[in-house]
Structure formats: structure tokens, C-alpha cells
N, C-alpha and C. Protein backbone atom coordinates (compact mmCIF):
# COMPACT_ATOMS: atom_id res chain seq x y z
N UNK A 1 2.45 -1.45 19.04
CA UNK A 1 1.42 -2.42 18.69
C UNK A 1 1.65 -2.90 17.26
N UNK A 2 1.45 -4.13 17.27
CA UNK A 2 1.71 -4.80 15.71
C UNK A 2 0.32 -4.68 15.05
N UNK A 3 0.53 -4.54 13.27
CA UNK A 3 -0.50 -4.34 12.78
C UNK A 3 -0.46 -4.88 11.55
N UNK A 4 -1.06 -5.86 10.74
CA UNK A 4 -0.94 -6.36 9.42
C UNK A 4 -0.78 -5.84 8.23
N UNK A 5 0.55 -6.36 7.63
CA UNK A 5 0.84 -5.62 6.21
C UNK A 5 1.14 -6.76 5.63
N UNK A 6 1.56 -6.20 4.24
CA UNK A 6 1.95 -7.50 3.22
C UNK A 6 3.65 -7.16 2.39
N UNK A 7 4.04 -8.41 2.20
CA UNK A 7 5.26 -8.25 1.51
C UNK A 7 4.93 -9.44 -0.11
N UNK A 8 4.79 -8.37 -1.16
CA UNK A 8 4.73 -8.97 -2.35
C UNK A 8 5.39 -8.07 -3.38
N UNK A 9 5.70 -8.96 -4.48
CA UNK A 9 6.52 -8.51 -5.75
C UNK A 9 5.71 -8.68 -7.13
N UNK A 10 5.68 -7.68 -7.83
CA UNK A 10 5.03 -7.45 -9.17
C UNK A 10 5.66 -6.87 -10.18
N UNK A 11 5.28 -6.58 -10.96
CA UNK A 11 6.09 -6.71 -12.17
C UNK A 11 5.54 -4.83 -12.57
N UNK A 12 6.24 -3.70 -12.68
CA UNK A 12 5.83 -2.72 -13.00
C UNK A 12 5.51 -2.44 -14.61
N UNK A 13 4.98 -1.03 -15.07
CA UNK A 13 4.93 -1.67 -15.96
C UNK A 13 5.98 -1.20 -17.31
N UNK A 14 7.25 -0.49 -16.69
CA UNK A 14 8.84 -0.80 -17.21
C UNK A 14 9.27 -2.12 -17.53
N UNK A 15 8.78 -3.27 -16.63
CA UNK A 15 9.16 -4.15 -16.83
C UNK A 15 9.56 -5.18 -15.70
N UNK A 16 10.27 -3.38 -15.23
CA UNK A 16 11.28 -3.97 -13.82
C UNK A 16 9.98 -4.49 -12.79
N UNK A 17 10.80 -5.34 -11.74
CA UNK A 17 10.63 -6.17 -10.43
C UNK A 17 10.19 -5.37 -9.25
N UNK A 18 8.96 -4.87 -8.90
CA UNK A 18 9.01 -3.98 -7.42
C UNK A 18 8.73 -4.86 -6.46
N UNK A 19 9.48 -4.78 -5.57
CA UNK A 19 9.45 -5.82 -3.90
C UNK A 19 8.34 -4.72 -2.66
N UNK A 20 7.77 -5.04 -2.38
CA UNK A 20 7.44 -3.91 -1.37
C UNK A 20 6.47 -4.45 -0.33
N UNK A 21 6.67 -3.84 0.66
CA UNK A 21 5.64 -4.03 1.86
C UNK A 21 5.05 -3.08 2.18
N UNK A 22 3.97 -3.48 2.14
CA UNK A 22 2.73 -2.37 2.40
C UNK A 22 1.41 -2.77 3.62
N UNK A 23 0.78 -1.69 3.58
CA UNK A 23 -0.74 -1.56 4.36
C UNK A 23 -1.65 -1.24 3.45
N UNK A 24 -2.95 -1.84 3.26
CA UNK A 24 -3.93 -1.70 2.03
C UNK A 24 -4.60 -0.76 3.09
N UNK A 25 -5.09 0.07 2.31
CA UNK A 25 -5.58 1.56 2.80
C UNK A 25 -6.27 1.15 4.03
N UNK A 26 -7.96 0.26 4.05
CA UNK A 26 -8.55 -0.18 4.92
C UNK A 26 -7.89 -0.69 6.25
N UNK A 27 -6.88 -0.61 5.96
CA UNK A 27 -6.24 -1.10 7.61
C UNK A 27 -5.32 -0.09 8.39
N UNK A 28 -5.22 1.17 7.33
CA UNK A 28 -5.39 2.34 7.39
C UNK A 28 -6.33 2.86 8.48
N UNK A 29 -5.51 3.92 9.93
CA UNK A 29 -6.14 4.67 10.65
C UNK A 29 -6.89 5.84 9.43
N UNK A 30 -8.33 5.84 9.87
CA UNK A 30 -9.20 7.34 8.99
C UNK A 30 -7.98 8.60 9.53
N UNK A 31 -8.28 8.74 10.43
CA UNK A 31 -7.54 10.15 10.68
C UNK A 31 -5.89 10.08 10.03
N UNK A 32 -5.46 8.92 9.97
CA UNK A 32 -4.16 8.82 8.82
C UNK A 32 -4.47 9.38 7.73
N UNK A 33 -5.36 8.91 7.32
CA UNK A 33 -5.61 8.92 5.75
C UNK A 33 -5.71 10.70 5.04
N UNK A 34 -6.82 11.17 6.19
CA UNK A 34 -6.80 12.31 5.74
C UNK A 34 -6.14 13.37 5.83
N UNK A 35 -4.93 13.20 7.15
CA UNK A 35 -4.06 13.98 7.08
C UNK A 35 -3.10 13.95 6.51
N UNK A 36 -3.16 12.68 5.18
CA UNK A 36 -1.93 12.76 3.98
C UNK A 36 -2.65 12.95 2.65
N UNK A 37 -3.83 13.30 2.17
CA UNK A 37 -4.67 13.30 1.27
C UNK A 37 -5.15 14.61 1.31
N UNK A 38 -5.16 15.49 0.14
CA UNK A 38 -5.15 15.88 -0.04
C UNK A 38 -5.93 16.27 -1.43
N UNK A 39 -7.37 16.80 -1.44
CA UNK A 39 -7.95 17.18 -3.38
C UNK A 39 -9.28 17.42 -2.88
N UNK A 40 -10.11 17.02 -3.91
CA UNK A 40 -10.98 17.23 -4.04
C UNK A 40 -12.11 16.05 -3.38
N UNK A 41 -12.16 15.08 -3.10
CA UNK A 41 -12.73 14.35 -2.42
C UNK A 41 -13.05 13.65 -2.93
N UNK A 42 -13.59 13.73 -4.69
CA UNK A 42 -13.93 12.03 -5.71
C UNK A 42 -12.15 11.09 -5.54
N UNK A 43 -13.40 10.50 -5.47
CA UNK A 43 -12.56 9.20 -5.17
C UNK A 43 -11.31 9.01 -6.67
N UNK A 44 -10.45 8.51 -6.89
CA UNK A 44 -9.84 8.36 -8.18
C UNK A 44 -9.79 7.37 -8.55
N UNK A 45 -10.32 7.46 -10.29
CA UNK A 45 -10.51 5.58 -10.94
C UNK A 45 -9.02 5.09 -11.29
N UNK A 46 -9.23 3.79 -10.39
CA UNK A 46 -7.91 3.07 -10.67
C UNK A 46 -7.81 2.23 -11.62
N UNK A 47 -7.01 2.34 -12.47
CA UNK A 47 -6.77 0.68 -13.63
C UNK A 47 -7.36 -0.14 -12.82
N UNK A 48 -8.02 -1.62 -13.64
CA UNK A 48 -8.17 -2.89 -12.96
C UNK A 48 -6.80 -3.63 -12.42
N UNK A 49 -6.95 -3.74 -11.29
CA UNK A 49 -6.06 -5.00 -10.58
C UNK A 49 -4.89 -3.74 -9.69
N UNK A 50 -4.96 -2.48 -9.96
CA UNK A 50 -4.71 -1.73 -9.28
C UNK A 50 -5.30 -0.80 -7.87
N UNK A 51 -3.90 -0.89 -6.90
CA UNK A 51 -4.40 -0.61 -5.76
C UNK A 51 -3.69 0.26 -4.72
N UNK A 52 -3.93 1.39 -4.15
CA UNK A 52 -3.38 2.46 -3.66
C UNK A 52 -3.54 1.81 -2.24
N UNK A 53 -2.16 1.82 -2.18
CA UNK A 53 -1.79 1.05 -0.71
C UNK A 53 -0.27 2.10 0.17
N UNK A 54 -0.35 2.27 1.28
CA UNK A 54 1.00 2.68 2.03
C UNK A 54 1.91 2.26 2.07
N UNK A 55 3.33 2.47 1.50
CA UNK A 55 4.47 2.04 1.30
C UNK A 55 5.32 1.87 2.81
N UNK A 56 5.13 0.58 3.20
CA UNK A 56 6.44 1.17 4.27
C UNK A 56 7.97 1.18 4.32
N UNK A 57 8.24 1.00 3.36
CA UNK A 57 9.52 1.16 2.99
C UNK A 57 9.85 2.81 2.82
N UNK A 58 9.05 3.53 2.08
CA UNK A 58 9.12 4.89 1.69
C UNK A 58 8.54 5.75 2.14
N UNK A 59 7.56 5.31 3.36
CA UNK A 59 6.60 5.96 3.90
C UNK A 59 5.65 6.96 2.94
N UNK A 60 5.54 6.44 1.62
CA UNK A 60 4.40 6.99 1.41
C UNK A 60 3.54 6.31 0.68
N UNK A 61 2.00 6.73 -0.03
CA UNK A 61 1.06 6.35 -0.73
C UNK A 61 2.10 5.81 -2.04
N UNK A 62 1.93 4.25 -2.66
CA UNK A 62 2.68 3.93 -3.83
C UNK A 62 0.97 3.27 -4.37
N UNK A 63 1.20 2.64 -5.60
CA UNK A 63 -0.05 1.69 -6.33
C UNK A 63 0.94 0.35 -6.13
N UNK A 64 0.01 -0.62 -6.05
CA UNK A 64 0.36 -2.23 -6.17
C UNK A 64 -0.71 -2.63 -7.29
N UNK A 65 0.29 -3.18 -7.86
CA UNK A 65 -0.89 -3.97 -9.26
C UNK A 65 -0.46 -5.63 -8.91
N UNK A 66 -2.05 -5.82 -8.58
CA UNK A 66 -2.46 -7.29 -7.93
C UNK A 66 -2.79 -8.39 -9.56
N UNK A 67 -2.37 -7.58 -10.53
CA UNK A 67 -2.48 -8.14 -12.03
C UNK A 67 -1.11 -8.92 -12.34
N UNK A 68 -0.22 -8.30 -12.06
CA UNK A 68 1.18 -8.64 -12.67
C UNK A 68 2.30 -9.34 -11.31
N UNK A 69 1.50 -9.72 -10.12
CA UNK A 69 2.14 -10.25 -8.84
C UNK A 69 2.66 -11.39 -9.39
N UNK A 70 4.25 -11.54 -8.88
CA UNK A 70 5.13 -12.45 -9.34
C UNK A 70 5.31 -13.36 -7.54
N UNK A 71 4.90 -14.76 -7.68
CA UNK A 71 4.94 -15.45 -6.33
C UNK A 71 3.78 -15.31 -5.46
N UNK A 72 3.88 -15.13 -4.57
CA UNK A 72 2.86 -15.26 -3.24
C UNK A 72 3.18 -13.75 -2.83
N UNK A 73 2.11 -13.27 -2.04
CA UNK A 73 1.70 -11.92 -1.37
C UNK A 73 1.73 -12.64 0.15
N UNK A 74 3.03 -12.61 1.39
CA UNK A 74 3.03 -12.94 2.29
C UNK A 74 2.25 -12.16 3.44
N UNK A 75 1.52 -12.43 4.03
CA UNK A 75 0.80 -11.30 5.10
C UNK A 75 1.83 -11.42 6.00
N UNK A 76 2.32 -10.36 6.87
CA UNK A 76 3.54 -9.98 7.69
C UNK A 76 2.33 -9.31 9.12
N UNK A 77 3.27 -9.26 10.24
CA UNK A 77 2.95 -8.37 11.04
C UNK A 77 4.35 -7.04 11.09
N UNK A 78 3.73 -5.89 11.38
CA UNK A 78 4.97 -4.80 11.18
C UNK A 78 4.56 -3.88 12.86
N UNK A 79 5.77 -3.46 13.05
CA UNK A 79 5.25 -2.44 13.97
C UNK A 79 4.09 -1.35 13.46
N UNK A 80 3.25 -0.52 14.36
CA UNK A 80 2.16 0.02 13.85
C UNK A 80 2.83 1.49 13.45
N UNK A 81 2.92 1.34 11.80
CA UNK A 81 3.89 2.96 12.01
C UNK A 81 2.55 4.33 11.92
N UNK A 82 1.36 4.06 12.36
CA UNK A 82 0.24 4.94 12.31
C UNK A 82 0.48 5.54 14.05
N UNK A 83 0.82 4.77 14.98
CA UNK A 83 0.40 5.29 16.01
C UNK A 83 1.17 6.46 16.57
N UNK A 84 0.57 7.21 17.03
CA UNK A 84 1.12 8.73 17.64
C UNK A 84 1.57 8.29 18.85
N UNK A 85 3.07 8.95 18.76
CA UNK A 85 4.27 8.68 20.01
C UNK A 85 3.58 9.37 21.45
């Protein structure tokens, strides 16, 4: 099943160029979430314009900073990599 992600590039803050496609948490299965999370349960304060999103390139939790986005943020469809085989 296909499921909506995004492919955008921002500027880290080395300097360098990160390309990446991701899933913003909310589109995130719950039962995903918590079987990769792991603490104490407060939520964690993020910088402004920062955003804890699923990497699918690396398959894991990365930040996207929606401050320093270089171009357009394309919405993609991806295979659903949440669903159990």
C-alpha cells in the first residue's frame, strides 16, 4: 500500500546540503512509533522550524529543519514501509 512522504533539501547546520525523504511522524502508524521510542514519555522541545520526522533512506528517526529548506518540499507517494509482512 502506498503512503505519503516528502522529498526535500535543507541546509544543516555544518553547512552541508541534506537531501532526504521522509514521513512526518503523524502519518506515522501509533503502534510504529512506540515500538521505536523509547524514554520517558515528555515529549522533547524542539528548536523552532525543527521537526522529528522518519528517514526513509536510513530507516530511522532523523530532524528536518523546515527553517533552512533549500527549493520546494515535493510530496511523493512511497511504498508503506510501516506495514507488517
Amino acid at each position: 500500500m502506498l503512503m505519503k512522504a516528502y522529498n526535500g533539501t535543507f541546509t544543516k547546520k555544518n553547512g552541508e546540503a541534506r537531501t532526504m525523504r521522509f514521513v512526518r511522524i503523524t502519518d506515522i502508524p501509533e503502534t510504529f512509533i512506540t515500538s521505536q521510542i523509547k524514554g520517558t514519555g515528555r515529549k522533547a522541545t524542539l528548536a523552532e522550524g525543527m521537526e522529528l520526522v522518519w528517514d526513509l533512506d536510513t530507516s530511522a528517526f532523523r530532524m528536518f529543519n523546515w527553517k533552512t529548506v533549500d527549493g520546494e518540499i515535493a510530496e511523493i507517494e512511497v511504498d508503506n514501509p510501516f506495514e507488517e509482512s
